[in-house]
N, C-alpha and C. Protein backbone atom coordinates (compact mmCIF):
# COMPACT_ATOMS: atom_id res chain seq x y z
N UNK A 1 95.08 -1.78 10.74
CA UNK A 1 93.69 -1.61 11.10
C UNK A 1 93.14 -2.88 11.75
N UNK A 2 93.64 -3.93 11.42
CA UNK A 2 92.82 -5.35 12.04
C UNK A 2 93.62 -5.50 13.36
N UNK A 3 94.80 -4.98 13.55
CA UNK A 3 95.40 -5.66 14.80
C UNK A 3 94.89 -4.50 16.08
N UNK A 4 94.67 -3.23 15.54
CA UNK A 4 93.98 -2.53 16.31
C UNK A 4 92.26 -2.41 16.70
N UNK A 5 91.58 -3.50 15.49
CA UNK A 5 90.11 -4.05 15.73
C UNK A 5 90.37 -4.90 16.90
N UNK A 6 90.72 -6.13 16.04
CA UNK A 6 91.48 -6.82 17.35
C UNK A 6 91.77 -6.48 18.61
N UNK A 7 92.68 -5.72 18.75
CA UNK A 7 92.59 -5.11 20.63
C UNK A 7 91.87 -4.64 20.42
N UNK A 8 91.07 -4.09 20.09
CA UNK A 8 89.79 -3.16 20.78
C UNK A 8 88.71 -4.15 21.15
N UNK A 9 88.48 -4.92 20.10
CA UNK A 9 87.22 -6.54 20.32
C UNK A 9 87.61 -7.23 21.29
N UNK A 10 89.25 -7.56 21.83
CA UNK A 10 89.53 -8.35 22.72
C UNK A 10 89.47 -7.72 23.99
N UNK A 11 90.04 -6.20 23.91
CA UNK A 11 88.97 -5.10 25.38
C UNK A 11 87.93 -5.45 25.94
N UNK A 12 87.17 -4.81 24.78
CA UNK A 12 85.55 -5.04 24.79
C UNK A 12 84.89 -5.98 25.32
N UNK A 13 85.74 -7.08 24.64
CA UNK A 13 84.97 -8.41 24.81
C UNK A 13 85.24 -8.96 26.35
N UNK A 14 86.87 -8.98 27.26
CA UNK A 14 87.28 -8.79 28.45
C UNK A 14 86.04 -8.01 29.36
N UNK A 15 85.91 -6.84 29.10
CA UNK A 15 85.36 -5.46 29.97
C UNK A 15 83.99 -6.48 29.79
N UNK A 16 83.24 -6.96 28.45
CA UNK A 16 81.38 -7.14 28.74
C UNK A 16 81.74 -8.71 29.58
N UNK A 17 82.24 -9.68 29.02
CA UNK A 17 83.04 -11.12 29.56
C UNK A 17 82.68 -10.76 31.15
N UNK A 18 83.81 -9.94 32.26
CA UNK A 18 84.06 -9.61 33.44
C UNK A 18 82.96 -8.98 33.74
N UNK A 19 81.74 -8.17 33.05
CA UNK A 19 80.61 -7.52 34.07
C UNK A 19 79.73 -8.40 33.74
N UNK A 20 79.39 -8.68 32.61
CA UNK A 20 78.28 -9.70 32.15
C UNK A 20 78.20 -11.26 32.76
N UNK A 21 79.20 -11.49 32.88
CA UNK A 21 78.94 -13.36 33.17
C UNK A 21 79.81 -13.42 34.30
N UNK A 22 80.38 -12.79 34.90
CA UNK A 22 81.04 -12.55 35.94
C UNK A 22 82.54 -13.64 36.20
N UNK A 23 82.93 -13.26 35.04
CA UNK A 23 83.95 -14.03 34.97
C UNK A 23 85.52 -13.31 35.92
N UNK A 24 85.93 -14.36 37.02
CA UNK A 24 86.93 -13.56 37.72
C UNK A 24 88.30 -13.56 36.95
N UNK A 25 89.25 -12.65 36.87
CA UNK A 25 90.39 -12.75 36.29
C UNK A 25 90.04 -12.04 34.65
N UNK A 26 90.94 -12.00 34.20
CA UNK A 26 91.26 -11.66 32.90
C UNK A 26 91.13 -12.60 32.13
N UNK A 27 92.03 -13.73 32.14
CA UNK A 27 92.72 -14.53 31.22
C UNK A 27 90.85 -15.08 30.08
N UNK A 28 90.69 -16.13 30.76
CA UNK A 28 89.34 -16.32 30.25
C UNK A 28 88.76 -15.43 29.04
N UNK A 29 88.33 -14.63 29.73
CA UNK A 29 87.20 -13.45 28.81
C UNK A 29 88.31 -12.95 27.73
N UNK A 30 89.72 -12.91 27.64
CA UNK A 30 90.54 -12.65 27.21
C UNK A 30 90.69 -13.65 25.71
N UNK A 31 90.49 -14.63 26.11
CA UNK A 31 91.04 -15.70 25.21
C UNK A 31 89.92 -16.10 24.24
N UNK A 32 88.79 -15.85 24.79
CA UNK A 32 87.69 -15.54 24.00
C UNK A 32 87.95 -15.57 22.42
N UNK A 33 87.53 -14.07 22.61
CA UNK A 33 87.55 -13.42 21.30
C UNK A 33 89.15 -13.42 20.74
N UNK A 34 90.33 -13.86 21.02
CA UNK A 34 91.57 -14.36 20.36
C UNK A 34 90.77 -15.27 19.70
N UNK A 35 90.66 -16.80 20.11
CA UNK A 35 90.47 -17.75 19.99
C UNK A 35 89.57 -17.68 19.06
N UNK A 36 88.41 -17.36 18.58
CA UNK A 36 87.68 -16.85 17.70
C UNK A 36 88.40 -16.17 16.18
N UNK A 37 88.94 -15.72 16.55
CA UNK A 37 89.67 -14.45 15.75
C UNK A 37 90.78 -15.54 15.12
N UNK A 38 91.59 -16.19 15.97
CA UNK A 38 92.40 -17.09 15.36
C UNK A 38 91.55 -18.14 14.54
N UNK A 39 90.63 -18.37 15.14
CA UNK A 39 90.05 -19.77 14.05
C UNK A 39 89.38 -18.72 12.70
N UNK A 40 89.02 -17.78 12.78
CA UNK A 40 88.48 -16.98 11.00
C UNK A 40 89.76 -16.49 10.61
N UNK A 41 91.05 -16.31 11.11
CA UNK A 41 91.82 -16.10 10.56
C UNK A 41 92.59 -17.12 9.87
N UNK A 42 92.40 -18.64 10.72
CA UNK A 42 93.28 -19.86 9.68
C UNK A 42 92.34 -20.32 9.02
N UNK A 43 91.05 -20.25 8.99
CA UNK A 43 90.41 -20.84 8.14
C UNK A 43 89.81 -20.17 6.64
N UNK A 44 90.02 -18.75 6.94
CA UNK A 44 89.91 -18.15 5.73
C UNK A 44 88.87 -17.59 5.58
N UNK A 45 87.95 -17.46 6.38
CA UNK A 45 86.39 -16.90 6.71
C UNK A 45 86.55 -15.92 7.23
N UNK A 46 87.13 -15.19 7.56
CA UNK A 46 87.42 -13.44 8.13
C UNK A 46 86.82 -12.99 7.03
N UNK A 47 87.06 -13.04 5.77
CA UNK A 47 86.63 -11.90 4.45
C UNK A 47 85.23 -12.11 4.45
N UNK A 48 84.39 -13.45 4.92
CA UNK A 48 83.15 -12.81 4.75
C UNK A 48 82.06 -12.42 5.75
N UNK A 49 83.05 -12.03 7.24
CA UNK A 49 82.39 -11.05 7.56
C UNK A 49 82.63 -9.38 7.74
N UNK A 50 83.86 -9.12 6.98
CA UNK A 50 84.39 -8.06 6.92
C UNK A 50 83.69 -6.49 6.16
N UNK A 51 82.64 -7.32 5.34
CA UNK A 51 81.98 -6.54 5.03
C UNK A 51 80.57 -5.64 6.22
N UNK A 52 80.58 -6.82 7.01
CA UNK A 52 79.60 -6.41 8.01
C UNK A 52 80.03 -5.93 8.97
N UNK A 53 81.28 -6.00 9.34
CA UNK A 53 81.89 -5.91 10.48
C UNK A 53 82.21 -3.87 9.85
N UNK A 54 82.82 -3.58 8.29
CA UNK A 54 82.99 -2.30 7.94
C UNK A 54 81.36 -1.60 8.51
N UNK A 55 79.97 -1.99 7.85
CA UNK A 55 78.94 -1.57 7.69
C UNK A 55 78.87 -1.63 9.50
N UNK A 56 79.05 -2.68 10.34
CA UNK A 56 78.45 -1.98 11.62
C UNK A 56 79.88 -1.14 12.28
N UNK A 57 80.79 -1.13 11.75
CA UNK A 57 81.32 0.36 12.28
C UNK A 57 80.88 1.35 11.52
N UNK A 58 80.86 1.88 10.83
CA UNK A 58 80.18 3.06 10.36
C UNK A 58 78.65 3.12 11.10
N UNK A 59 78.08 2.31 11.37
CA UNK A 59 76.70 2.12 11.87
C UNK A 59 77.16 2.50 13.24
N UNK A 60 77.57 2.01 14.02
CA UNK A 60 77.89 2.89 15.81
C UNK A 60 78.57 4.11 15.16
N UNK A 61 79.31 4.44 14.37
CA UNK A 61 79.58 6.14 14.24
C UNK A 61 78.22 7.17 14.03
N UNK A 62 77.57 6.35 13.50
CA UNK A 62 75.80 7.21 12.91
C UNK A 62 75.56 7.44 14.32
N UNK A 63 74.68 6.52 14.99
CA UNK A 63 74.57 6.05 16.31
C UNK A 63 75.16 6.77 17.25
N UNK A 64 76.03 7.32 17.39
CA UNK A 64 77.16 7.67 18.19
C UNK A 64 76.42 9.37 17.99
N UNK A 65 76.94 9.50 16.73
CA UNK A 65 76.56 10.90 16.43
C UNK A 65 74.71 11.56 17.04
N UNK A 66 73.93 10.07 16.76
CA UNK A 66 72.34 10.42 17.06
C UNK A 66 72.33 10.56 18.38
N UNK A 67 73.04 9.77 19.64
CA UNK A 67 73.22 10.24 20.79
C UNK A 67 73.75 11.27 21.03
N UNK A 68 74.59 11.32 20.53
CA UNK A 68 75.15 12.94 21.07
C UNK A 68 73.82 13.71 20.75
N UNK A 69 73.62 13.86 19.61
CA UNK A 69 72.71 14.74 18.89
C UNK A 69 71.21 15.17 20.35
N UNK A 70 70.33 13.84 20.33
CA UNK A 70 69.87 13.81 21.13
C UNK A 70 70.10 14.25 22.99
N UNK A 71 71.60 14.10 22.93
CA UNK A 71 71.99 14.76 24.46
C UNK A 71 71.80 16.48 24.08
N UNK A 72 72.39 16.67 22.82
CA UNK A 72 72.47 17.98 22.81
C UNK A 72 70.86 18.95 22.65
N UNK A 73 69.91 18.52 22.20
CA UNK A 73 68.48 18.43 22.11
C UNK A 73 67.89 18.58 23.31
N UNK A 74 68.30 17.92 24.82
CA UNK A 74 67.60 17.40 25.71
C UNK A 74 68.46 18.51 26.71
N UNK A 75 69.73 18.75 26.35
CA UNK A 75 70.13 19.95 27.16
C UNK A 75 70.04 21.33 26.62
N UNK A 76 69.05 21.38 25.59
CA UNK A 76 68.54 22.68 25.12
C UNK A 76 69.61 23.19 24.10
N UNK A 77 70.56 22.96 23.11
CA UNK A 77 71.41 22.94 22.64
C UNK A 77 71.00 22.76 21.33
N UNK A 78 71.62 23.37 20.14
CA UNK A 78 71.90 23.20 18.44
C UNK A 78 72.25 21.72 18.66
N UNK A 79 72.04 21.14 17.70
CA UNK A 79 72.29 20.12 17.31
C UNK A 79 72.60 19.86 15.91
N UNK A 80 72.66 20.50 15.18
CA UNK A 80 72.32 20.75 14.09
C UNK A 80 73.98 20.42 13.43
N UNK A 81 74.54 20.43 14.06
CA UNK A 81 76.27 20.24 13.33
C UNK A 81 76.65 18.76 13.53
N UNK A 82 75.68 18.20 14.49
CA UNK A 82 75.82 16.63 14.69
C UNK A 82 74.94 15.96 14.44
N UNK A 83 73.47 16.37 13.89
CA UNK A 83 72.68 15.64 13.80
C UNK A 83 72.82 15.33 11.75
N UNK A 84 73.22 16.54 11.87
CA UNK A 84 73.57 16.17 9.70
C UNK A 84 73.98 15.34 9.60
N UNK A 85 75.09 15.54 9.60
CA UNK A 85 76.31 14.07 9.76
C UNK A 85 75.93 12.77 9.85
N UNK A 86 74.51 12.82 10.87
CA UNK A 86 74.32 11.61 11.67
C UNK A 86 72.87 10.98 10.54
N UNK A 87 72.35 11.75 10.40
CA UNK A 87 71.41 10.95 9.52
C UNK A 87 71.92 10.94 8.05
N UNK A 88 72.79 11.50 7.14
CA UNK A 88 73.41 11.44 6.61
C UNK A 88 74.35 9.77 6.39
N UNK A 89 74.79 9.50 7.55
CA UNK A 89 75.60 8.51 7.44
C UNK A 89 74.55 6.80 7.98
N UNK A 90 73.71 7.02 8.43
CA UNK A 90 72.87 6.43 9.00
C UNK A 90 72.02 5.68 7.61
N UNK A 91 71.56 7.13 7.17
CA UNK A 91 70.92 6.56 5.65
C UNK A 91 71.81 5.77 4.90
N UNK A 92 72.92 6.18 4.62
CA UNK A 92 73.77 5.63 3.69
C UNK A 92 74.03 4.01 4.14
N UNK A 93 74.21 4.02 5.62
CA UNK A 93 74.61 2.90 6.02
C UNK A 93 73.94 1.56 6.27
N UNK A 94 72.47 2.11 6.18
CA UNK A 94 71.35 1.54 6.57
C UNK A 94 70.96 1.02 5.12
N UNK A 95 70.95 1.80 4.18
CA UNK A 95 71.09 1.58 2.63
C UNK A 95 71.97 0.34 2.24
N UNK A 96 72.85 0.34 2.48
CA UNK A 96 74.22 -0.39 2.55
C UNK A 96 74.03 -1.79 3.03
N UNK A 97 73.45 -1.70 4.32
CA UNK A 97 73.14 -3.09 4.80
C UNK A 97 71.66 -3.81 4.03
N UNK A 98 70.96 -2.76 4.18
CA UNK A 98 69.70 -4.05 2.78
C UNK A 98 70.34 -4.10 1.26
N UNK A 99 71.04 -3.47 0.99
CA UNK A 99 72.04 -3.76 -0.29
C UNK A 99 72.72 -5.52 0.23
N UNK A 100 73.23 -4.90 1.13
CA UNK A 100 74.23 -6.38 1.08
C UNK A 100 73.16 -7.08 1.70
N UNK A 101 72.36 -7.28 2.19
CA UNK A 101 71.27 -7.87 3.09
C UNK A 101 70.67 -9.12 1.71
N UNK A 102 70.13 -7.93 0.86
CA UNK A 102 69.63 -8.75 -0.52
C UNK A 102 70.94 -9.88 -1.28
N UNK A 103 72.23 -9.29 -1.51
CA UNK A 103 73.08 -10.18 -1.84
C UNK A 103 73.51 -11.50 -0.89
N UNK A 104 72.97 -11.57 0.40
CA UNK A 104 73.48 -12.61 1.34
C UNK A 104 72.09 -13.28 0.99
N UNK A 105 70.81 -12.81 0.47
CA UNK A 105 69.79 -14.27 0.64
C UNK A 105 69.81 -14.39 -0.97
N UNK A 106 70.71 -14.01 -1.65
CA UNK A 106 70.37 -14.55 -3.13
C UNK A 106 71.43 -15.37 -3.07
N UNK A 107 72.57 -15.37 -2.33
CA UNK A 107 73.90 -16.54 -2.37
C UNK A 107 73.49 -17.34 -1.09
N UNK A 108 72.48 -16.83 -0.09
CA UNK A 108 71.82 -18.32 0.79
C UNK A 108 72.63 -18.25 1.78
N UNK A 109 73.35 -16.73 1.86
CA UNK A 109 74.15 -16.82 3.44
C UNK A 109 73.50 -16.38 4.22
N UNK A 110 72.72 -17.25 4.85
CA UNK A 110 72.24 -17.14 6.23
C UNK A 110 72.87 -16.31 7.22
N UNK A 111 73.75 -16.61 7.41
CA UNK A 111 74.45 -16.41 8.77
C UNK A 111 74.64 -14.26 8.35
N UNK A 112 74.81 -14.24 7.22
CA UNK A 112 75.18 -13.03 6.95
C UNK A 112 73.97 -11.94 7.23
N UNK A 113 72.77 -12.67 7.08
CA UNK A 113 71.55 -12.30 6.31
C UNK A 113 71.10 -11.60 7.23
N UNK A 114 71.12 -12.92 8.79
CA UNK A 114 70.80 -12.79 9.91
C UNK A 114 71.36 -11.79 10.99
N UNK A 115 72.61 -11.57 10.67
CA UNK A 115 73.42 -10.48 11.46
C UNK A 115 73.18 -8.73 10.34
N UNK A 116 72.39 -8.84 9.36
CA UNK A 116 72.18 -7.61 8.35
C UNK A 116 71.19 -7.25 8.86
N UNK A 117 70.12 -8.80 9.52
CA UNK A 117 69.16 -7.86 9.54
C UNK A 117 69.24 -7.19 11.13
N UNK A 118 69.63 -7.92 12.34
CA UNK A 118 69.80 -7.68 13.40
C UNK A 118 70.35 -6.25 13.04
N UNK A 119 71.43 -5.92 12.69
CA UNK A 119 72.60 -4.33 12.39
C UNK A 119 70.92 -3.32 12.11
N UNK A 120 69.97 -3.57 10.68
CA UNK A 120 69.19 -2.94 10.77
C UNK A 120 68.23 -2.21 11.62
N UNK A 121 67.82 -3.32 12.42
CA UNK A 121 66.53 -3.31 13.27
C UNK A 121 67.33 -2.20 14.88
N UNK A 122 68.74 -3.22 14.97
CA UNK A 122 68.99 -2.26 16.17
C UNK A 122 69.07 -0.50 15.51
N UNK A 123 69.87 -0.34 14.72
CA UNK A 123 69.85 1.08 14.10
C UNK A 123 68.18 1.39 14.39
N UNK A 124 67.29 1.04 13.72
CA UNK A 124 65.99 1.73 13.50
C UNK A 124 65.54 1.91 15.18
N UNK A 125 65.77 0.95 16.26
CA UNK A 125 65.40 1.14 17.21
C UNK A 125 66.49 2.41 18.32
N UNK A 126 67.17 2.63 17.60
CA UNK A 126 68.12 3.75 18.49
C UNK A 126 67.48 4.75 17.77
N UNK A 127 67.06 5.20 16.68
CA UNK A 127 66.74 6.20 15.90
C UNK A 127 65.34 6.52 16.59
N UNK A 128 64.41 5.34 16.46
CA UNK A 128 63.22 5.59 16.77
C UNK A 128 63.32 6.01 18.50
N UNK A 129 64.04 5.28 19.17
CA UNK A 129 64.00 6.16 20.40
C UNK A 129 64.75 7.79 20.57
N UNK A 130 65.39 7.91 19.79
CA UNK A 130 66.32 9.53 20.34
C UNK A 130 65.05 9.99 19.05
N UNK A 131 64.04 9.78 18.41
CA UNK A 131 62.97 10.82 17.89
C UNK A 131 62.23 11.16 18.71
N UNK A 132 61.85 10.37 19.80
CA UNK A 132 61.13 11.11 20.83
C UNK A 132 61.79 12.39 21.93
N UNK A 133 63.10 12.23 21.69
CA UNK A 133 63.95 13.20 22.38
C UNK A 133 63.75 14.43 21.21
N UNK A 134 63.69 14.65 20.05
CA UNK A 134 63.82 15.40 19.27
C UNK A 134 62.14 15.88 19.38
N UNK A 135 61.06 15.25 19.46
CA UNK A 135 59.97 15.20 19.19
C UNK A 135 59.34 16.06 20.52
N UNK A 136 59.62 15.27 21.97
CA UNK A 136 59.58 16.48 22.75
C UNK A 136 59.97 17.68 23.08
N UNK A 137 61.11 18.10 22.37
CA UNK A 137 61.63 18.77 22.39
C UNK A 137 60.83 20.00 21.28
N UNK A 138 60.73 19.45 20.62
CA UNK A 138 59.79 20.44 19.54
C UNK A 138 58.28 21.15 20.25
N UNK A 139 58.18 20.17 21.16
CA UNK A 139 56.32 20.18 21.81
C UNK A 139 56.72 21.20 23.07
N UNK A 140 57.66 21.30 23.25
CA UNK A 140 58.17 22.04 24.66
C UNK A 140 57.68 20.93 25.69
């Protein structure tokens, strides 16, 4: 599972690297997120962001599901088999992160606290925008 996070983060990170900052070539944007990845891996700090790193994948699967949901809404379509699922897992996950949110400022991890609350706020702001897709949709 980590060596396949791994390529996928070191993709990712290549593909935003090359459109975002316009970096020419591969290698660069490439070595990135290795280089990163190698230093939390010898130093032993991978485990404490692994908990956040589980909570915001499940968080883009919610997400994932509320877009669809919302495409399916906006092209006149049930939604109803993807939108369960989606707030379903959303709650839970969103739950999850002020759970651990509260345990990172009672042990004073900042750094944790700060990326719990960011994971939150973006969730609430994808939600709050695909409700207006659901919302017009109700108004005709």
């Amino acid at each position: 599972f980590i060596l396949t996070t791994l390529d996928t983060a070191t993709r990712i990170s290549r593909y935003v690297g090359t459109e975002l900052f316009k970096f020419k070539g591969r290698i660069i944007p490439t070595l990135i997120p290795v280089i990163l990845a190698t230093l939390l891996a010898l130093c032993g700090k991978w485990m404490n962001i692994w908990t956040i790193f589980g909570a915001s994948n499940q968080l883009i699967a919610g997400l994932a599901l509320i877009v669809v949901s919302a495409w399916l809404v906006k092209k006149g379509r049930r939604a109803t088999f993807t939108l369960i699922p989606a707030v379903f897992m959303l709650v839970i996950t969103v739950w999850a992160l002020v759970y651990k949110l509260i345990t990172f400022m009672r042990t004073k991890n900042l750094t944790l606290s700060i990326i719990s609350v960011i994971l939150i706020i973006l969730a609430l702001a994808v939600v709050w925008s695909a409700k207006f897709v659901f919302v017009r949709r109700e108004n005709g």
